[in-house]
Each structure stands twice: as structure tokens, then as C-alpha cells.
PDB file of N, CA and C in Angstrom:
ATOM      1  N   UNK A   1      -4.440 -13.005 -23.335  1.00  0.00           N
ATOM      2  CA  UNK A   1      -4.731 -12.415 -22.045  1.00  0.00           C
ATOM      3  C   UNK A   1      -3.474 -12.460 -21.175  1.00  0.00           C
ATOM      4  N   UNK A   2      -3.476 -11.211 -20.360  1.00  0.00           N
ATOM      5  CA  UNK A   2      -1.875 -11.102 -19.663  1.00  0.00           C
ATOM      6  C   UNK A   2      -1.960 -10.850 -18.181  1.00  0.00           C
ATOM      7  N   UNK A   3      -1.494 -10.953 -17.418  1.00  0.00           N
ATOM      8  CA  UNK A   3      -1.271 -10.412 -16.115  1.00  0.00           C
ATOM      9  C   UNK A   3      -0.110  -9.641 -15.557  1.00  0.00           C
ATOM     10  N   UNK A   4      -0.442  -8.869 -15.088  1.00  0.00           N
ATOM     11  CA  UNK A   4       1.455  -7.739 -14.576  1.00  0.00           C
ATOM     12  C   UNK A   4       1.196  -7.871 -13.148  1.00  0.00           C
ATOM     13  N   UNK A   5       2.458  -8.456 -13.050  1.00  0.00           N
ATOM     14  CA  UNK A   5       2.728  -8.435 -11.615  1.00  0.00           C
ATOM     15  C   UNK A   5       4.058  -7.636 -11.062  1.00  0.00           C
ATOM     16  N   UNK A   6       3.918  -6.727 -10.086  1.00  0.00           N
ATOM     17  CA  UNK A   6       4.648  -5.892  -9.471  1.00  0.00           C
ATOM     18  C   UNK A   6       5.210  -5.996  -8.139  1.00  0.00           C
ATOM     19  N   UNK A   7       7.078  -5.935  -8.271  1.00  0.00           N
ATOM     20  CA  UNK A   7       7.459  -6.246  -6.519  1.00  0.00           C
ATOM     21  C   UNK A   7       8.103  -5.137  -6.510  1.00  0.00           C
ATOM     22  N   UNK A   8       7.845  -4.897  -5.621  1.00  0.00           N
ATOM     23  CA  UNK A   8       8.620  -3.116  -5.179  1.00  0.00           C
ATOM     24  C   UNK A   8      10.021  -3.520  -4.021  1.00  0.00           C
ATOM     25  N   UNK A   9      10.836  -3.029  -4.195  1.00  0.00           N
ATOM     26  CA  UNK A   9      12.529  -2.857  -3.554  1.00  0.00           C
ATOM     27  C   UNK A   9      11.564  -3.047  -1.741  1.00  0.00           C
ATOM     28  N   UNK A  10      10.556  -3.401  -1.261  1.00  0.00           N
ATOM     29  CA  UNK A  10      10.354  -3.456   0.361  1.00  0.00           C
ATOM     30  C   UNK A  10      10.193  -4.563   0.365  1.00  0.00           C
ATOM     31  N   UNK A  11       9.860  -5.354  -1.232  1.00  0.00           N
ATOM     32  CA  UNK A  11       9.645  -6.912  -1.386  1.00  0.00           C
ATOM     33  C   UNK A  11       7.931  -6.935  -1.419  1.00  0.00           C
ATOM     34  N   UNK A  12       7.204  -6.075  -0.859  1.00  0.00           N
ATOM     35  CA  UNK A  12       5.817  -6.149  -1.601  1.00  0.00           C
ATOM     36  C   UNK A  12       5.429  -6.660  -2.981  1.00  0.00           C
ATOM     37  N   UNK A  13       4.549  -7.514  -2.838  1.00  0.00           N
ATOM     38  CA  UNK A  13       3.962  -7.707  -4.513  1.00  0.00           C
ATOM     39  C   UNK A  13       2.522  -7.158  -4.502  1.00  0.00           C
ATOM     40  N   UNK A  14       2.105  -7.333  -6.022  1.00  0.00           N
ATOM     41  CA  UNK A  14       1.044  -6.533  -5.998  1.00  0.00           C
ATOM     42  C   UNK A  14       0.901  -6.733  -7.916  1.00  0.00           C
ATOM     43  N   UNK A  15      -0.640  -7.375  -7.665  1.00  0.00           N
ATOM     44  CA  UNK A  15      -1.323  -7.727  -9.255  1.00  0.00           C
ATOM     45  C   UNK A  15      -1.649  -6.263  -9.497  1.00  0.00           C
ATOM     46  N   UNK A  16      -0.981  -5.817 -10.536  1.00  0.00           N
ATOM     47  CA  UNK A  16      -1.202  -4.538 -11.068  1.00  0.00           C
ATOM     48  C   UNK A  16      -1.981  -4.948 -11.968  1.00  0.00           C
ATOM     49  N   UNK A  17      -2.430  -5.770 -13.168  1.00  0.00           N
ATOM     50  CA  UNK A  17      -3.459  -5.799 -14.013  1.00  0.00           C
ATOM     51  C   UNK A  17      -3.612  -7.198 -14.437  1.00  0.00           C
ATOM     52  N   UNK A  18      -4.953  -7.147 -13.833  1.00  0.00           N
ATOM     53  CA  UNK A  18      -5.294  -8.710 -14.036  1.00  0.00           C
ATOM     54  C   UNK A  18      -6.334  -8.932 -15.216  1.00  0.00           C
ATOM     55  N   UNK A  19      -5.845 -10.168 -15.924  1.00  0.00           N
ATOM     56  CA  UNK A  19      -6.178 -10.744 -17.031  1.00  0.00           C
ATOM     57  C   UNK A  19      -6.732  -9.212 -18.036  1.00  0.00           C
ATOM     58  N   UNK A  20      -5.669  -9.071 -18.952  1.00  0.00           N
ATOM     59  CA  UNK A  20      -5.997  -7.907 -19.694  1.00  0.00           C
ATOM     60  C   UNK A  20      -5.393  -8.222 -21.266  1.00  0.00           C
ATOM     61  N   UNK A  21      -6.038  -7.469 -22.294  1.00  0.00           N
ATOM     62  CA  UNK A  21      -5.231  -7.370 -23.544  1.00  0.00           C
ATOM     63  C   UNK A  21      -4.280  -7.323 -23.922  1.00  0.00           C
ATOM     64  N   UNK A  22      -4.055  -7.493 -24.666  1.00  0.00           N
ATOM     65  CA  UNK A  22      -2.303  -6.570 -25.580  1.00  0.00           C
ATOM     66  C   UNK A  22      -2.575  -4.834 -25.014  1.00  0.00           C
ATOM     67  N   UNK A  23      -3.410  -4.097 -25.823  1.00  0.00           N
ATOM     68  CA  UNK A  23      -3.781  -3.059 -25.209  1.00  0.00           C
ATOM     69  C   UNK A  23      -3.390  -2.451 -24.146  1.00  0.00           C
ATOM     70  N   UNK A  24      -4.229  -3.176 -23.214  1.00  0.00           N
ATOM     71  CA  UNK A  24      -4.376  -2.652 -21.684  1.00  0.00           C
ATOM     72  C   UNK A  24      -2.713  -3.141 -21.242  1.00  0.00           C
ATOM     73  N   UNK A  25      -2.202  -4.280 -21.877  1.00  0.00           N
ATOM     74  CA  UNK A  25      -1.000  -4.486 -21.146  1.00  0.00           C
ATOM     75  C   UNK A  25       0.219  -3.327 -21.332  1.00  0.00           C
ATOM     76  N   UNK A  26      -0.212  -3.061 -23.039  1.00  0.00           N
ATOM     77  CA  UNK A  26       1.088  -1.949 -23.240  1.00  0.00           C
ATOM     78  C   UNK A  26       0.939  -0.573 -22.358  1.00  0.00           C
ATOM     79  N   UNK A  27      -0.486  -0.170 -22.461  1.00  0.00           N
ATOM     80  CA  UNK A  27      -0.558   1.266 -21.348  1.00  0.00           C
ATOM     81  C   UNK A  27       0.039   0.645 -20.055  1.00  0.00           C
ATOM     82  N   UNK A  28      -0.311  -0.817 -19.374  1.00  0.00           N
ATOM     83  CA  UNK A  28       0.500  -0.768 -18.123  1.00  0.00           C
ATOM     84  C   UNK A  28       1.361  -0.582 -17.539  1.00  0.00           C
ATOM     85  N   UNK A  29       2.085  -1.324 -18.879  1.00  0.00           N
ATOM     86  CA  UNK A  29       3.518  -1.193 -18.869  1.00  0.00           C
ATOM     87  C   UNK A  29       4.291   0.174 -19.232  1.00  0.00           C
ATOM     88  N   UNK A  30       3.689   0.631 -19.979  1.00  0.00           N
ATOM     89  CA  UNK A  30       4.101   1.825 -20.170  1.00  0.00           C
ATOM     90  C   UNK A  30       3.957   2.773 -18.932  1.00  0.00           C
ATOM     91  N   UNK A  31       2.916   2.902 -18.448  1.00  0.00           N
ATOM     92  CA  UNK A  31       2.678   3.738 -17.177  1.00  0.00           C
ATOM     93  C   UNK A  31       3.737   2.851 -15.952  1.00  0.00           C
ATOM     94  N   UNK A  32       4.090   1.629 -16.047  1.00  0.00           N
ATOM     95  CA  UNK A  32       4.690   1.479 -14.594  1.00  0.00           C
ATOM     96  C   UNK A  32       6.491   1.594 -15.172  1.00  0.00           C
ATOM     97  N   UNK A  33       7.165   1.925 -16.667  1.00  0.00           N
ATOM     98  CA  UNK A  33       8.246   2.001 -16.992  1.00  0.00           C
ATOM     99  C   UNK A  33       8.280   3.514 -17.201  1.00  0.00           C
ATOM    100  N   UNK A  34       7.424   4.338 -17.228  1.00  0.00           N
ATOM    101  CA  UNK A  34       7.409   5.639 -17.840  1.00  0.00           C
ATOM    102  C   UNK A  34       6.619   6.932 -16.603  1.00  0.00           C
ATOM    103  N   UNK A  35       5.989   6.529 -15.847  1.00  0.00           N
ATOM    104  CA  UNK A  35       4.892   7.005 -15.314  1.00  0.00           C
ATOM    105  C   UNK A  35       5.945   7.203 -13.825  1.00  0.00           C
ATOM    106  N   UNK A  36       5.045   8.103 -12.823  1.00  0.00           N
ATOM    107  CA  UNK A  36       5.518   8.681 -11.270  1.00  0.00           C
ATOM    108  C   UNK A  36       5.815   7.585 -10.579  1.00  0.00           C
ATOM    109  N   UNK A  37       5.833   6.244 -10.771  1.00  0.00           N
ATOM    110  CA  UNK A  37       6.355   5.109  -9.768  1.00  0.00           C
ATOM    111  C   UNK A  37       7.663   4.546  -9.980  1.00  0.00           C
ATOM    112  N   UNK A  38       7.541   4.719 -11.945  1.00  0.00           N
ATOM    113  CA  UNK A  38       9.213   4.874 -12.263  1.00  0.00           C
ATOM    114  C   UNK A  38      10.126   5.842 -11.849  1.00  0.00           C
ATOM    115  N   UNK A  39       9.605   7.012 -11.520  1.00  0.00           N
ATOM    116  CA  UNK A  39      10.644   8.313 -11.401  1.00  0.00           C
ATOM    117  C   UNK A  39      10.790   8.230  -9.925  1.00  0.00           C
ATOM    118  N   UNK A  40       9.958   7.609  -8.958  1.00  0.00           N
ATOM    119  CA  UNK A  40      10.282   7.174  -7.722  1.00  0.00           C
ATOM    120  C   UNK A  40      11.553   6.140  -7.119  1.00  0.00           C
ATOM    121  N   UNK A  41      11.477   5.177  -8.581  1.00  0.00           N
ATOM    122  CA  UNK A  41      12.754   4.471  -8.207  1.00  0.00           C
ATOM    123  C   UNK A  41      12.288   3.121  -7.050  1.00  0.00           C
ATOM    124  N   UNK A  42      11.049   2.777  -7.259  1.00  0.00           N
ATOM    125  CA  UNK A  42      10.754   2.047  -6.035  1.00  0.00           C
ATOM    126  C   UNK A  42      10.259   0.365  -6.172  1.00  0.00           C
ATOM    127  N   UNK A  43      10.016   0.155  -7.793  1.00  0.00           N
ATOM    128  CA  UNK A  43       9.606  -0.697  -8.569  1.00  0.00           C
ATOM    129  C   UNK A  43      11.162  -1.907  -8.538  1.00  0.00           C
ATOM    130  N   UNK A  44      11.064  -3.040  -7.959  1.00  0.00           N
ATOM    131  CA  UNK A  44      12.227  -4.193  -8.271  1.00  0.00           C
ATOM    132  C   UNK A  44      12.063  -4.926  -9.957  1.00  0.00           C
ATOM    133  N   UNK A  45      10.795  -5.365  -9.664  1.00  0.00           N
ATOM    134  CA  UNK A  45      10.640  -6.344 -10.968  1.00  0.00           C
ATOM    135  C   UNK A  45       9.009  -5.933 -11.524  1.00  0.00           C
ATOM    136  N   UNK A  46       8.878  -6.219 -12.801  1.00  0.00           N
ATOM    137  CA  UNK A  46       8.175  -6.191 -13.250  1.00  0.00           C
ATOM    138  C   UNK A  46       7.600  -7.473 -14.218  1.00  0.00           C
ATOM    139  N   UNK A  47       5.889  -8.258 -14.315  1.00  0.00           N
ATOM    140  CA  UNK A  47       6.322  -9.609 -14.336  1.00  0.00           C
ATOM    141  C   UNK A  47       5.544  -9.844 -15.151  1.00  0.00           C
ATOM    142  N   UNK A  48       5.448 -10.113 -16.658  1.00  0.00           N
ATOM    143  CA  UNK A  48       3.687 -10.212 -17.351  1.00  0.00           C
ATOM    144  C   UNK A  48       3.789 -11.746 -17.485  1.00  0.00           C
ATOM    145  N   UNK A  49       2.416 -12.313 -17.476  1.00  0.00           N
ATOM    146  CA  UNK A  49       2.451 -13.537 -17.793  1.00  0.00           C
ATOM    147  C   UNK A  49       1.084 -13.809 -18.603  1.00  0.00           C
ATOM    148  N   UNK A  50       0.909 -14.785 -19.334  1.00  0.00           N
ATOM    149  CA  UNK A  50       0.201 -15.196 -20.129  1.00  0.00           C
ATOM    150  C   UNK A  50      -0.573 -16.395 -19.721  1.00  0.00           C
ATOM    151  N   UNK A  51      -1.984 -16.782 -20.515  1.00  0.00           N
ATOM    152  CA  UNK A  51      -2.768 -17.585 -19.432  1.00  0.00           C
ATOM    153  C   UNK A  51      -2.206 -19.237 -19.623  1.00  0.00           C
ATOM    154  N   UNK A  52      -1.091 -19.186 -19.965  1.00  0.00           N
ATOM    155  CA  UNK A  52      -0.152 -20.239 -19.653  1.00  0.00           C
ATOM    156  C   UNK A  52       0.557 -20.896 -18.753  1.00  0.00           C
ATOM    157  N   UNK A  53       0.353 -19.258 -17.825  1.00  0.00           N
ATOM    158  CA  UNK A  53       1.088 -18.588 -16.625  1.00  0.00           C
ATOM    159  C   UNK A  53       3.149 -18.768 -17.153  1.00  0.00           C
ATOM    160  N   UNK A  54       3.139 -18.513 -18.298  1.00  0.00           N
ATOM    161  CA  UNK A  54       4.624 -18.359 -19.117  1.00  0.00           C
ATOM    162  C   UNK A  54       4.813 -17.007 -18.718  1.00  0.00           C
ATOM    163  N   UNK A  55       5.951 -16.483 -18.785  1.00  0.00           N
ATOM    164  CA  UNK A  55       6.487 -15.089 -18.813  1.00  0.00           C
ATOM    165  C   UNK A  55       7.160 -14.426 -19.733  1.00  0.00           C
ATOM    166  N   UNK A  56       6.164 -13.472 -20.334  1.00  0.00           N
ATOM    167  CA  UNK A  56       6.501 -13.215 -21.671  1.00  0.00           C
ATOM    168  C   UNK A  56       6.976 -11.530 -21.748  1.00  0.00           C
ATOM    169  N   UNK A  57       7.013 -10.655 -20.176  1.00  0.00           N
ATOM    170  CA  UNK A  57       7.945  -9.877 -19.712  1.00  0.00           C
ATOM    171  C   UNK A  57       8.520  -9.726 -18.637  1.00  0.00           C
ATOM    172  N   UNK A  58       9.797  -9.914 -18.329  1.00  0.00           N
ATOM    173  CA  UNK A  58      10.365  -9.599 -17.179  1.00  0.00           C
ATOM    174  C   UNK A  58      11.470  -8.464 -16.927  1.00  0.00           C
ATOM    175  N   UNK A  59      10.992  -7.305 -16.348  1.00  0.00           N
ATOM    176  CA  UNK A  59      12.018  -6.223 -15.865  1.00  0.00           C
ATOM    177  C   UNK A  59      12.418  -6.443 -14.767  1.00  0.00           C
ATOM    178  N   UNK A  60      13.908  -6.602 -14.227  1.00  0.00           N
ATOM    179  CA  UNK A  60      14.549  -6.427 -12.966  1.00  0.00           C
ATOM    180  C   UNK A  60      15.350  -4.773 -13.058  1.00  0.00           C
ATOM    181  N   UNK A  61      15.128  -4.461 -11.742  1.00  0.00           N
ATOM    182  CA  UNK A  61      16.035  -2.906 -11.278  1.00  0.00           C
ATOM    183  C   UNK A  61      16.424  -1.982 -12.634  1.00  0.00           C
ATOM    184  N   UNK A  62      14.891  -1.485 -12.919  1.00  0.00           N
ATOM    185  CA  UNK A  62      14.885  -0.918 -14.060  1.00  0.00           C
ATOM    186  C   UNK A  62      15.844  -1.355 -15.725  1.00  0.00           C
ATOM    187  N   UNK A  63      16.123  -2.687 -15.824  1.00  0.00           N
ATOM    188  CA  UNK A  63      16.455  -3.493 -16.731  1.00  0.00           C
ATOM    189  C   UNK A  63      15.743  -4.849 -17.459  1.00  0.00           C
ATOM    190  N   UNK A  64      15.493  -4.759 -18.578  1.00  0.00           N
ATOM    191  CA  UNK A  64      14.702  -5.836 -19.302  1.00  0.00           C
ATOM    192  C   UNK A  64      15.452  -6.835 -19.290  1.00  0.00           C
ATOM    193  N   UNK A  65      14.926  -8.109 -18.897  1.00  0.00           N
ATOM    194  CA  UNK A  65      15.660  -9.613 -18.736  1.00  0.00           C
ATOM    195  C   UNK A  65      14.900  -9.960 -19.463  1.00  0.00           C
ATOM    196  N   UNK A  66      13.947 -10.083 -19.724  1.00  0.00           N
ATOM    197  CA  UNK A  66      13.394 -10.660 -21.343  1.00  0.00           C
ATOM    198  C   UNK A  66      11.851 -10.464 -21.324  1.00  0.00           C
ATOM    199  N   UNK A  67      11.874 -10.744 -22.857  1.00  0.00           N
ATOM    200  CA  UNK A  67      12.852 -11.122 -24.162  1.00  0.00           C
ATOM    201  C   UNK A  67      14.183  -9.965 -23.801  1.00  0.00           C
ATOM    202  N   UNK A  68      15.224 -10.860 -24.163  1.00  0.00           N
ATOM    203  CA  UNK A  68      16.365 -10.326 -24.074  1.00  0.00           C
ATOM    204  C   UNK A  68      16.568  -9.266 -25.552  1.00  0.00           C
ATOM    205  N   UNK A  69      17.053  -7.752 -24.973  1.00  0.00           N
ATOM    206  CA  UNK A  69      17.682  -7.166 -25.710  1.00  0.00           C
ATOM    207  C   UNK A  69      19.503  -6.405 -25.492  1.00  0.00           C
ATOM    208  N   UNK A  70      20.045  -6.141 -26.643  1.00  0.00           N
ATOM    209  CA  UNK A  70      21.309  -5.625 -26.027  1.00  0.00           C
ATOM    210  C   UNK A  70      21.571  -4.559 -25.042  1.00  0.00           C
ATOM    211  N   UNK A  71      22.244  -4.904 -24.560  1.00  0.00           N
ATOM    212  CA  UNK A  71      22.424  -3.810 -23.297  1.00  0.00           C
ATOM    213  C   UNK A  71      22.574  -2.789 -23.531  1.00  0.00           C
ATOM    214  N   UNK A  72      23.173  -1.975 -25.024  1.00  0.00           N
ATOM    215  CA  UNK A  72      23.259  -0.882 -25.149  1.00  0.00           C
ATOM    216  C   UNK A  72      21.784  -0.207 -25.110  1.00  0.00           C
ATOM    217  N   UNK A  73      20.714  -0.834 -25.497  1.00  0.00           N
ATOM    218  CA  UNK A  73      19.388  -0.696 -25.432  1.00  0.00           C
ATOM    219  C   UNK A  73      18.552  -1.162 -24.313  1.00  0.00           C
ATOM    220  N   UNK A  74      19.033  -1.003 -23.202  1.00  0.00           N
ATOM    221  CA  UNK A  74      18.212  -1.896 -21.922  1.00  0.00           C
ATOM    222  C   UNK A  74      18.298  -1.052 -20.564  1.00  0.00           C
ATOM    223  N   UNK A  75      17.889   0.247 -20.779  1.00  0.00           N
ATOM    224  CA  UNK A  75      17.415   0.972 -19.760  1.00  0.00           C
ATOM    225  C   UNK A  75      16.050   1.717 -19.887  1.00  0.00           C
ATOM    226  N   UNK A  76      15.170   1.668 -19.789  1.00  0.00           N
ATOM    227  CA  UNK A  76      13.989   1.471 -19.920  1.00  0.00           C
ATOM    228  C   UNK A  76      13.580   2.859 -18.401  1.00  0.00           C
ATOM    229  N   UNK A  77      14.496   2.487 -17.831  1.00  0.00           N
ATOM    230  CA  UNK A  77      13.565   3.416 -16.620  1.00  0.00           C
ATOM    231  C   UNK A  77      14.208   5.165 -16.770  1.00  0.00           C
ATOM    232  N   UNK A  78      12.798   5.985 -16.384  1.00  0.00           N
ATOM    233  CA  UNK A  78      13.166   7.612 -17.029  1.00  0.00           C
ATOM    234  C   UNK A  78      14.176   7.400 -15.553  1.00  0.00           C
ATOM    235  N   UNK A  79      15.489   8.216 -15.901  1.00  0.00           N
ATOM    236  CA  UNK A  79      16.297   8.966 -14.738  1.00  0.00           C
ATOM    237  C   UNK A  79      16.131  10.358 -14.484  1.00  0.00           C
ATOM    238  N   UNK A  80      15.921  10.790 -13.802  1.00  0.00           N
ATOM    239  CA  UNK A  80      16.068  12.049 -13.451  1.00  0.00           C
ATOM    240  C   UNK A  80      17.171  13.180 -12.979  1.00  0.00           C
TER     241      UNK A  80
END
């Protein structure tokens, strides 16, 4: 079970999906890295956690901080 938590560049947070699947977490994530809030540019971090409360994704300013991948592979957000 996962939770996504969302801070937007005004410093707002905001539980985007609480206690959810693998499933439900990948559409989340997918919709908040891929979807009209990404192409807005307005999203800071992105935060999943597990009922460990561990963090098992973290995106900063459209970049994955982990699990760490190489940077040649670590833009994640659509540009326009």
C-alpha cells in the first residue's frame, strides 16, 4: 500500500492518493509525470511512501532522486 504526496513550486502540499496499490500508484504517477499538471510545469516534488511511511519515490523539479537512475535517463517530465 502507497501514498503520493504532491508539493507544487507555491509550496502547497496535497495527498494525491491515499493508501493505494501498485496499480493505482503507477496510473498516478503516470498521470502526475505525463498528464496536464506536468505540461503546466507547476509540480516541485513528487513523494510515494509505503505503510512504513519509507520513500520508495521521490521526484524533485521534474527529476527522479530515487531510486536513483543515470542522468542521461532522468527527465521524466513531457516539455513542450
Amino acid at each position: 500500500m502507497f501514498k503520493v504526496y504532491v508539493t507544487f513550486k507555491t509550496g502547497d502540499r496535497h495527498l494525491d492518493t491515499d493508501w493505494c496499490d501498485e496499480k493505482k500508484l503507477m496510473q498516478s504517477l503516470y498521470r502526475l509525470i505525463h498528464g496536464p499538471v506536468a505540461r503546466l510545469n507547476i509540480i516541485k516534488e513528487i513523494r510515494v511512501v509505503d505503510q512504513d511511511d519509507c520513500i520508495v519515490f521521490l521526484s524533485q523539479l521534474g527529476k527522479q532522486i530515487f531510486p536513483h537512475i543515470p542522468q542521461q535517463e532522468n527527465n521524466h517530465v513531457v516539455q513542450n
